[in-house]
PDB file of N, CA and C in Angstrom:
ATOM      1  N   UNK A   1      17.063 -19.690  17.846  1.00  0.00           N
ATOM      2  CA  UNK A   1      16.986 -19.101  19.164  1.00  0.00           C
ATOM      3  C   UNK A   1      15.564 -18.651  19.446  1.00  0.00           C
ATOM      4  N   UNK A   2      15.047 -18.526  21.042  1.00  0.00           N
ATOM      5  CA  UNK A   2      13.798 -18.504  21.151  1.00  0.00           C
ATOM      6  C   UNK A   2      13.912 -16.682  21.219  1.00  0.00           C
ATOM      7  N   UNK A   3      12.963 -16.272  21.793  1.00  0.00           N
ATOM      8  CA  UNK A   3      13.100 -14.696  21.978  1.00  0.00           C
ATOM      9  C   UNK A   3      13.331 -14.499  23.235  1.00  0.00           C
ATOM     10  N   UNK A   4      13.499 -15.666  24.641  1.00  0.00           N
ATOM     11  CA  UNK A   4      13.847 -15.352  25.558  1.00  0.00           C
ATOM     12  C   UNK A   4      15.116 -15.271  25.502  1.00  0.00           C
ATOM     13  N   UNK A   5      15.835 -16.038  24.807  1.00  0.00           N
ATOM     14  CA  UNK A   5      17.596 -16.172  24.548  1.00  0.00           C
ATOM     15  C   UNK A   5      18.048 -15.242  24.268  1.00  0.00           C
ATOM     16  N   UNK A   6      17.324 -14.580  23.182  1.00  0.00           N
ATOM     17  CA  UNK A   6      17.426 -13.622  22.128  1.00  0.00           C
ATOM     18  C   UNK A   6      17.597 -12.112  22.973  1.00  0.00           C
ATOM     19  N   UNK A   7      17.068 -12.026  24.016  1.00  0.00           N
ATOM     20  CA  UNK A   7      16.784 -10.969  24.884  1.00  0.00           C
ATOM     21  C   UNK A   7      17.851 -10.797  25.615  1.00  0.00           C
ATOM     22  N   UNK A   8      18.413 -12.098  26.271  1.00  0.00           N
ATOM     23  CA  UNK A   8      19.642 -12.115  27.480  1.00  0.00           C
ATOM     24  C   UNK A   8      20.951 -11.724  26.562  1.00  0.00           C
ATOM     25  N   UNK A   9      20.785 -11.880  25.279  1.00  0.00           N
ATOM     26  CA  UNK A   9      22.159 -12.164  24.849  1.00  0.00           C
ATOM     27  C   UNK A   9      22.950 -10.550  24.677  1.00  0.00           C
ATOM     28  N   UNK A  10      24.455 -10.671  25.231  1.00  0.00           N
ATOM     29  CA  UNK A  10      24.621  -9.813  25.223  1.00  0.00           C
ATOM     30  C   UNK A  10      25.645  -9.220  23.868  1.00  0.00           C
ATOM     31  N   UNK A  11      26.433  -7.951  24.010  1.00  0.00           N
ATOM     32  CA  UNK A  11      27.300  -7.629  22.569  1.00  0.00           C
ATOM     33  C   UNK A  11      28.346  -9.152  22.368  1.00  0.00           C
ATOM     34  N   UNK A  12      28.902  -9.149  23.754  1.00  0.00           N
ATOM     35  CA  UNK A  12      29.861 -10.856  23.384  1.00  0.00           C
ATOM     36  C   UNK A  12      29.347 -11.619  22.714  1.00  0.00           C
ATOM     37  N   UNK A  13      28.027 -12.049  23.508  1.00  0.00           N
ATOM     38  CA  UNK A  13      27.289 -13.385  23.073  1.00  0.00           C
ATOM     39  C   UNK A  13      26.934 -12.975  21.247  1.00  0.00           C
ATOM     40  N   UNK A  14      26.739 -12.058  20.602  1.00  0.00           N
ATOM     41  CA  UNK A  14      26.411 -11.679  19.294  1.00  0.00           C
ATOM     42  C   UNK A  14      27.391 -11.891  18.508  1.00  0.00           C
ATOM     43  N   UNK A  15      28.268 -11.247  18.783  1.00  0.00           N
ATOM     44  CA  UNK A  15      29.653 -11.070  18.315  1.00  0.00           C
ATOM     45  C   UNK A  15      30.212 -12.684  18.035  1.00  0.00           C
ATOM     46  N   UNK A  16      29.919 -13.363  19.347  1.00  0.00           N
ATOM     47  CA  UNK A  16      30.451 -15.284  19.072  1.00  0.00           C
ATOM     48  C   UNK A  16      29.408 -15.402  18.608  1.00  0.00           C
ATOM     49  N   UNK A  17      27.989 -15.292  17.763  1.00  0.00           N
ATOM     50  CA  UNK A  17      26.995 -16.022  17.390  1.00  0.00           C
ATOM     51  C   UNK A  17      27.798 -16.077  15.863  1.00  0.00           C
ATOM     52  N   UNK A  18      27.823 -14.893  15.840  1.00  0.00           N
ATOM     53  CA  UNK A  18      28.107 -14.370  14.101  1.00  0.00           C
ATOM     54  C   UNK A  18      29.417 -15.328  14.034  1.00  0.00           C
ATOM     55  N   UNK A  19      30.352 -15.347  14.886  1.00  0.00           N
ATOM     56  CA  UNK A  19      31.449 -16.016  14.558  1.00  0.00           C
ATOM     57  C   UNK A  19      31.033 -17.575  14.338  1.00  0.00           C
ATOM     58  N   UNK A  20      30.187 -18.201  15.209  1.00  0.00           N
ATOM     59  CA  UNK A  20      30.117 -19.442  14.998  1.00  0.00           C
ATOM     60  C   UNK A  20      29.260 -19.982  13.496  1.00  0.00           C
ATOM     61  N   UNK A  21      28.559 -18.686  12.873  1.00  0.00           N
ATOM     62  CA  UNK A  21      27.615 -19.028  12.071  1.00  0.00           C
ATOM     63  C   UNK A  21      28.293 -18.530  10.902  1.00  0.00           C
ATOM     64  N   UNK A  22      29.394 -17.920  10.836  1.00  0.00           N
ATOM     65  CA  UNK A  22      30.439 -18.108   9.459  1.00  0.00           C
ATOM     66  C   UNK A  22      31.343 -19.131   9.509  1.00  0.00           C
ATOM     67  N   UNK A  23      32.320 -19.372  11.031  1.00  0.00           N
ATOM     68  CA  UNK A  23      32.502 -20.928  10.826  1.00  0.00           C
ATOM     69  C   UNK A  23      32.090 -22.251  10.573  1.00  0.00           C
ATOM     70  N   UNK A  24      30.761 -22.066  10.380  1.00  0.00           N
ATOM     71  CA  UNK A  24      29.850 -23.388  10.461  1.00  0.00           C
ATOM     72  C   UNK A  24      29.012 -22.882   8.617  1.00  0.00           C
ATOM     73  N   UNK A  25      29.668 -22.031   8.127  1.00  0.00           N
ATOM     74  CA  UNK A  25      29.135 -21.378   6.820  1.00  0.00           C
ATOM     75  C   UNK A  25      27.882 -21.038   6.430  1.00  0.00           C
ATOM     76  N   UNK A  26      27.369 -20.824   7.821  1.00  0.00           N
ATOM     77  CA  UNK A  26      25.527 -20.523   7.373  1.00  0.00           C
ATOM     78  C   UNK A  26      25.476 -18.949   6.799  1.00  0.00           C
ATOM     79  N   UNK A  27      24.781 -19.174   6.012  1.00  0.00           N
ATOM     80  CA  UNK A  27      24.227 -17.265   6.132  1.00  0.00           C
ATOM     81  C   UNK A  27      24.124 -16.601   7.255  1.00  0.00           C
ATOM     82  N   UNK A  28      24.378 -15.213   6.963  1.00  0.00           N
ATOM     83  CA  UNK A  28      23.849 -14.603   8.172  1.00  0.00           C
ATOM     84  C   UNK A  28      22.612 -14.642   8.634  1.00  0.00           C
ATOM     85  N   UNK A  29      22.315 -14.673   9.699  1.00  0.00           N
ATOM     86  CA  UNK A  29      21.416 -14.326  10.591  1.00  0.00           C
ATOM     87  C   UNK A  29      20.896 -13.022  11.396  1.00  0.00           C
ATOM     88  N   UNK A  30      21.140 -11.805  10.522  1.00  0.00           N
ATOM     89  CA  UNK A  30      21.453 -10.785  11.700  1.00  0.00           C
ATOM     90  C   UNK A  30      19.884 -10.455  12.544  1.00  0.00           C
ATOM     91  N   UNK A  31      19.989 -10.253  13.739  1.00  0.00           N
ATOM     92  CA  UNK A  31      18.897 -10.073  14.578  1.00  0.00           C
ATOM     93  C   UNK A  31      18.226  -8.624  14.278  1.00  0.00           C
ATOM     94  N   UNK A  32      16.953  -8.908  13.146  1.00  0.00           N
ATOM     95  CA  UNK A  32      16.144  -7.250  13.170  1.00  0.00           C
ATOM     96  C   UNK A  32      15.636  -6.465  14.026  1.00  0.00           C
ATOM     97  N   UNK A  33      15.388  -7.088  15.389  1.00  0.00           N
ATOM     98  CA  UNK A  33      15.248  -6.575  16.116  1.00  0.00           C
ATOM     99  C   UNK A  33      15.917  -5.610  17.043  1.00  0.00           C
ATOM    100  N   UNK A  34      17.030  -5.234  16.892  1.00  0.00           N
ATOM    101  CA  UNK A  34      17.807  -4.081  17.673  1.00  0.00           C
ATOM    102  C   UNK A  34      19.178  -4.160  16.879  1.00  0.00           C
ATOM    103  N   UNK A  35      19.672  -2.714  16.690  1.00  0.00           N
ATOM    104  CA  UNK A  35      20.657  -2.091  15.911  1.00  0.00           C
ATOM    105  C   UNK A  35      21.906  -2.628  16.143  1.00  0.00           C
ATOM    106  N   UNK A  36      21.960  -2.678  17.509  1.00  0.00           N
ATOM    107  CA  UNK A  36      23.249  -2.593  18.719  1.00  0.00           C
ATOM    108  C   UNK A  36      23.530  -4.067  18.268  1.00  0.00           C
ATOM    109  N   UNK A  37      22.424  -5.414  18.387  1.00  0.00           N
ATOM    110  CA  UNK A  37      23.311  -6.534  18.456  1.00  0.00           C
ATOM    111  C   UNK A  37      23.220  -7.158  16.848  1.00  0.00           C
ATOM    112  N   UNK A  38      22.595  -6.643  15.470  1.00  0.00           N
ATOM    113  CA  UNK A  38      23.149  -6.584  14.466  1.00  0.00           C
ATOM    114  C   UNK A  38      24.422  -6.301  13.849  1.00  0.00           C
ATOM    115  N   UNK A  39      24.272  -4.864  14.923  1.00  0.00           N
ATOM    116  CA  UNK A  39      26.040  -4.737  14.406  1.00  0.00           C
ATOM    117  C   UNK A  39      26.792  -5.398  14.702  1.00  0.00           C
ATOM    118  N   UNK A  40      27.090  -6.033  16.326  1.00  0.00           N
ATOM    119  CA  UNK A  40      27.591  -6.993  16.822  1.00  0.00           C
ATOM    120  C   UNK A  40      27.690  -8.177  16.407  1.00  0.00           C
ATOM    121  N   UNK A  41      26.460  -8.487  15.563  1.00  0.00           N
ATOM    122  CA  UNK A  41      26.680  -9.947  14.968  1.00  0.00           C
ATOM    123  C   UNK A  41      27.281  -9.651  13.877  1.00  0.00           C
ATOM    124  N   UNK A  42      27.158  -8.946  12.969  1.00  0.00           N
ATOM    125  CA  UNK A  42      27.763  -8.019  11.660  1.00  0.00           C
ATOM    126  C   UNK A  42      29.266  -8.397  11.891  1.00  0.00           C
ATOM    127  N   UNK A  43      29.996  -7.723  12.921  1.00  0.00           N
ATOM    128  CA  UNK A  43      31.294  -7.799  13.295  1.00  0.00           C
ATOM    129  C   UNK A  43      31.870  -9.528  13.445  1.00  0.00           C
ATOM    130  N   UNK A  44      30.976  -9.960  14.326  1.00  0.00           N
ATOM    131  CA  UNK A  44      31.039 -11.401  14.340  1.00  0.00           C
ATOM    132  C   UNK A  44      31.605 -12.075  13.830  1.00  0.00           C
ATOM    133  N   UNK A  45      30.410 -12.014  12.579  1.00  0.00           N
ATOM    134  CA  UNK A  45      30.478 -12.888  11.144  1.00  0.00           C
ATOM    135  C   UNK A  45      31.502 -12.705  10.200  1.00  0.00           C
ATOM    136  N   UNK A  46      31.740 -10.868  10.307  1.00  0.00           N
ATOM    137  CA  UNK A  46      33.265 -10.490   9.328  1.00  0.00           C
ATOM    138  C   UNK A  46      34.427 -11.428  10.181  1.00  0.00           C
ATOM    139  N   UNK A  47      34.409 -11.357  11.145  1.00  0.00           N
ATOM    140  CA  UNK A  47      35.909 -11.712  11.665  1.00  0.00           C
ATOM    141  C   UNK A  47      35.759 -13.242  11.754  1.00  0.00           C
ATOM    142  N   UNK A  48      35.064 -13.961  11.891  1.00  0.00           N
ATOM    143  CA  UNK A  48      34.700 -15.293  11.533  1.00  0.00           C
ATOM    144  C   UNK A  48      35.105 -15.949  10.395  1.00  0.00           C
ATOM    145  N   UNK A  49      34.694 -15.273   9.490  1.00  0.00           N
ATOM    146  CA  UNK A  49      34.892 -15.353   7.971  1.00  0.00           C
ATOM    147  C   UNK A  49      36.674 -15.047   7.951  1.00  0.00           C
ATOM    148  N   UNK A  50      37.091 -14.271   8.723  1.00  0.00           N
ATOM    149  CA  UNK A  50      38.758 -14.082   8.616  1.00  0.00           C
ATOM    150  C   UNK A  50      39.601 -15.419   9.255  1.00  0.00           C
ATOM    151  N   UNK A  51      39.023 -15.394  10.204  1.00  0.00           N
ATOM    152  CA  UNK A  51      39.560 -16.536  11.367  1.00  0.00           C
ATOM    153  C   UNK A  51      39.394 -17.864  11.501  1.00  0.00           C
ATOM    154  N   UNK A  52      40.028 -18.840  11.934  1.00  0.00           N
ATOM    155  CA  UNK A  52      39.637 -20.068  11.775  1.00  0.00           C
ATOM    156  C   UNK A  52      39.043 -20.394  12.806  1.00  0.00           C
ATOM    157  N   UNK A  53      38.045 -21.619  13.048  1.00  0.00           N
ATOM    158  CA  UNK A  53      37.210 -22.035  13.877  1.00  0.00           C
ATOM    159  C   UNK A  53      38.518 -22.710  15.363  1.00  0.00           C
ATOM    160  N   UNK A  54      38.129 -22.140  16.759  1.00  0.00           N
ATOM    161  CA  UNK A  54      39.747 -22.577  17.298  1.00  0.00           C
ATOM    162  C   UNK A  54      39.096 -24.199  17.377  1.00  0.00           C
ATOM    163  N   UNK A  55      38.199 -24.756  17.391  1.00  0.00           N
ATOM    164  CA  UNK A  55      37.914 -26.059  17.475  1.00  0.00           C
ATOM    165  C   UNK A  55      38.308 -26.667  15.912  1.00  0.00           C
ATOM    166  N   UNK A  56      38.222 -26.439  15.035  1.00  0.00           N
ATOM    167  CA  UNK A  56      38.945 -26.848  13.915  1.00  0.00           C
ATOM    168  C   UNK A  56      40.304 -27.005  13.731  1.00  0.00           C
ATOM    169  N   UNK A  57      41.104 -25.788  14.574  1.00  0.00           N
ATOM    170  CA  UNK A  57      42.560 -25.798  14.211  1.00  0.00           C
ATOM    171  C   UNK A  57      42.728 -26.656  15.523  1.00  0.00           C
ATOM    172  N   UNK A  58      41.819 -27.299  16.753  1.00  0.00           N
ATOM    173  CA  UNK A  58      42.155 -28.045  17.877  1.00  0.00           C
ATOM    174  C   UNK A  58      42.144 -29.320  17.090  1.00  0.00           C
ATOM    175  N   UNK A  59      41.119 -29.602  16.433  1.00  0.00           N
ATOM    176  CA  UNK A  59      40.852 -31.168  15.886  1.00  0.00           C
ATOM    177  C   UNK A  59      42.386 -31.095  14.709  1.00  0.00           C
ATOM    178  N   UNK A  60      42.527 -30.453  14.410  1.00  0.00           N
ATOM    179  CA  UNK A  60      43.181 -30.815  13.053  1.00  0.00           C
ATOM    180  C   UNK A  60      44.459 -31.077  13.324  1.00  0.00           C
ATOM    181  N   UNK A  61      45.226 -30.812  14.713  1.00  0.00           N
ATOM    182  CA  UNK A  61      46.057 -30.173  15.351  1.00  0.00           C
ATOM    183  C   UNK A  61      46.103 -32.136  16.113  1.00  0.00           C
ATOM    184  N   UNK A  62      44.890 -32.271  17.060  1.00  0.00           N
ATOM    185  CA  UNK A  62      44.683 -33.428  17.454  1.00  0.00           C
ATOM    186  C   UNK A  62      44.815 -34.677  16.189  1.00  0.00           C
ATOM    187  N   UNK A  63      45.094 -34.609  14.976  1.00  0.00           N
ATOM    188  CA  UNK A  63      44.568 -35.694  14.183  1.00  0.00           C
ATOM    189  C   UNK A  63      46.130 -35.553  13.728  1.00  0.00           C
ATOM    190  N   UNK A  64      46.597 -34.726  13.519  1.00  0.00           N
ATOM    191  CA  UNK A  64      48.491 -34.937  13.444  1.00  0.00           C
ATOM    192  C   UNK A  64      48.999 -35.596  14.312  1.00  0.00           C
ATOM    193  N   UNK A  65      48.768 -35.271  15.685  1.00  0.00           N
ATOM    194  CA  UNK A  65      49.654 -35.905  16.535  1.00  0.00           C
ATOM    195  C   UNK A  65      49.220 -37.249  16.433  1.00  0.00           C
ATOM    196  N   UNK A  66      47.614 -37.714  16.658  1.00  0.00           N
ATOM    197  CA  UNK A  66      47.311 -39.415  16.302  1.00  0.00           C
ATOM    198  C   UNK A  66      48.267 -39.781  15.564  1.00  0.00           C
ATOM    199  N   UNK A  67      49.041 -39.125  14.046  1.00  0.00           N
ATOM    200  CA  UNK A  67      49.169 -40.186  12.961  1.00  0.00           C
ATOM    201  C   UNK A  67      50.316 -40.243  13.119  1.00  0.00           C
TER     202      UNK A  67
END
């Protein structure tokens, strides 16, 4: 992300970053720059790590009915 992105993004947008970046199994990323959307990504990434990707359980879901 550039630092203009980085600026607009809000607690949602953090919160789905972290989620997409434990479904996709990267390390965290948390943003050092402000408290508020660390924690937010913090939260993210925990519940990410709990939850399944809904595009994973869509494909997987889509590849039953094909067969």
């Amino acid at each position: 992300m550039n630092n203009v992105s980085v600026a607009l993004m809000t607690d949602e947008d953090w919160i789905n970053q972290g989620k997409a970046d434990a479904w996709e199994g990267k390390p965290k990323q948390t943003p050092e720059h402000d408290p508020q959307a660390a924690s937010m990504y913090d939260l993210g990434y925990c519940e990410g790590e709990i939850e399944r990707s809904p595009l994973n359980c869509k494909t997987k879901s889509l590849d039953r009915s094909l067969k």
